[in-house]
Protein backbone atom coordinates (compact mmCIF):
# COMPACT_ATOMS: atom_id res chain seq x y z
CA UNK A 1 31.15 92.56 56.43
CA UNK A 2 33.59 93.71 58.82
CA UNK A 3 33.80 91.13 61.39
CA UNK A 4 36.16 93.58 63.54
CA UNK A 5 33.16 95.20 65.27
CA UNK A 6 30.99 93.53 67.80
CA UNK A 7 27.50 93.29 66.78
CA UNK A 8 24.91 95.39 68.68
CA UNK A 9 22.03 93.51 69.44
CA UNK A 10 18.55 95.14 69.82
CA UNK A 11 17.42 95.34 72.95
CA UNK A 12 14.56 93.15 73.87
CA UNK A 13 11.33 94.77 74.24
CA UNK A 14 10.01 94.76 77.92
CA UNK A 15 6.02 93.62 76.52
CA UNK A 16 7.82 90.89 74.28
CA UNK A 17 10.50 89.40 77.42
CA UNK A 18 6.69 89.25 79.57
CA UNK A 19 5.11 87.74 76.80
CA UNK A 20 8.28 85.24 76.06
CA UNK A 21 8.91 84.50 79.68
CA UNK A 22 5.09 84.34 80.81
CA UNK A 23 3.45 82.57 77.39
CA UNK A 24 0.78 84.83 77.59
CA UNK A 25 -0.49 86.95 74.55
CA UNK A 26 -0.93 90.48 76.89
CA UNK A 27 -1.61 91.77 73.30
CA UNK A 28 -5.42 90.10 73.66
CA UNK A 29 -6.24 92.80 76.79
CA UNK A 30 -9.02 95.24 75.26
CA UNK A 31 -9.39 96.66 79.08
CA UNK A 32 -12.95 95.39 79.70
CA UNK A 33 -11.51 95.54 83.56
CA UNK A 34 -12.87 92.14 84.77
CA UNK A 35 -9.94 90.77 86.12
CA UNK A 36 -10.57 94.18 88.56
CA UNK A 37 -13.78 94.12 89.12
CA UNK A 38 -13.59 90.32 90.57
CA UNK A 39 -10.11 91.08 92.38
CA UNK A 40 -10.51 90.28 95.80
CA UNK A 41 -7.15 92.47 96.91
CA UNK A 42 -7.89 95.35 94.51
CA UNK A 43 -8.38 98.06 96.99
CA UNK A 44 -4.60 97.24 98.38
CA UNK A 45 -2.99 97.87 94.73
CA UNK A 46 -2.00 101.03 93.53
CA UNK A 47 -2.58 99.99 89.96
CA UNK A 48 -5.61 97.53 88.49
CA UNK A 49 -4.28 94.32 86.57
CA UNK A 50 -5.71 95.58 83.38
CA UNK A 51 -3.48 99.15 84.04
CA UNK A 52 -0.26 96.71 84.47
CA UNK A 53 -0.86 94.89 81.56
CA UNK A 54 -1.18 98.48 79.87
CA UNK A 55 2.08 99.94 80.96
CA UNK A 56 3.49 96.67 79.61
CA UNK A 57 2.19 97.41 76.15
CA UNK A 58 3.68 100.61 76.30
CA UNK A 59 7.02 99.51 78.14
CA UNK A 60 7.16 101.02 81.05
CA UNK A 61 9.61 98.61 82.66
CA UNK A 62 10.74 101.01 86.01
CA UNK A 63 7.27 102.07 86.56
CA UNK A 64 5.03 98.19 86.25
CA UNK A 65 8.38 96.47 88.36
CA UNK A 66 8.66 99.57 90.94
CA UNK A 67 4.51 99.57 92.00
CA UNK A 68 3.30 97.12 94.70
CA UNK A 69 0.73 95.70 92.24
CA UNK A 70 2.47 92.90 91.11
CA UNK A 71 3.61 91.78 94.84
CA UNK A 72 -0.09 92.48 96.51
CA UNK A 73 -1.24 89.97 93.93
CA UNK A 74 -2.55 86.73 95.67
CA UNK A 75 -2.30 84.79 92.39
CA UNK A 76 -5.60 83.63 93.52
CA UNK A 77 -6.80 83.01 89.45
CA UNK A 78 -9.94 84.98 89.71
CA UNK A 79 -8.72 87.36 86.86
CA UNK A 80 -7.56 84.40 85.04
CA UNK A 81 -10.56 82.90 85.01
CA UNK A 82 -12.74 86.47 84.40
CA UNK A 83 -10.74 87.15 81.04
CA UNK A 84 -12.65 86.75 78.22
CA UNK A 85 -9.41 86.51 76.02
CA UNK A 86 -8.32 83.56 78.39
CA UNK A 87 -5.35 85.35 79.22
CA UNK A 88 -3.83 84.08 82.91
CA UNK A 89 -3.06 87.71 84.36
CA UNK A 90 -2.02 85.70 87.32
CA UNK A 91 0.78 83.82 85.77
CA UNK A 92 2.04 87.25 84.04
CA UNK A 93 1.69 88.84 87.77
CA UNK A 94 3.85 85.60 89.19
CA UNK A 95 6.32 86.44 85.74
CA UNK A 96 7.20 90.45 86.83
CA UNK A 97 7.68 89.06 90.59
């Protein structure tokens, strides 16, 4: 092994820096779209909670930190509490802020 060259590292994936940083397994979301349907501040987002987690999943990065989602949240825990995977949207909402 040449030890002349820097190593490249892999990029970390967006989904698996939210799922490291948040502890949340985002993976679990089947898009039942409770945590929407008992968001009180819904109607002010421009994307549902179960669309973020989504376009995490698929790594859109630019497009989940550039909508006003994620700051409209109230991290009031009703999602949290709807999931039936037990997985806190509202701490992964407080992680992409």
């Amino acid at each position: 092994m040449d030890t002349r060259e820097p190593m490249i590292q892999k990029e970390q994936s967006f989904l698996s820096e939210v799922v490291r940083a948040s502890g949340e397994n985002l993976q679990a979301c089947y898009q039942c779209q409770k945590c929407a349907a008992g968001c009180p501040v819904v109607d002010a987002m421009d994307l549902l909670p179960n669309q973020v987690l989504r376009h995490i999943q698929y790594e859109h990065r630019e497009r989940v930190l550039g909508w006003k989602t994620i700051w409209i949240c109230a991290s009031c825990y009703t999602c949290s509490v709807r999931c039936p995977n037990d997985i806190d949207i509202a701490r992964i909402m407080d992680t992409l802020r």
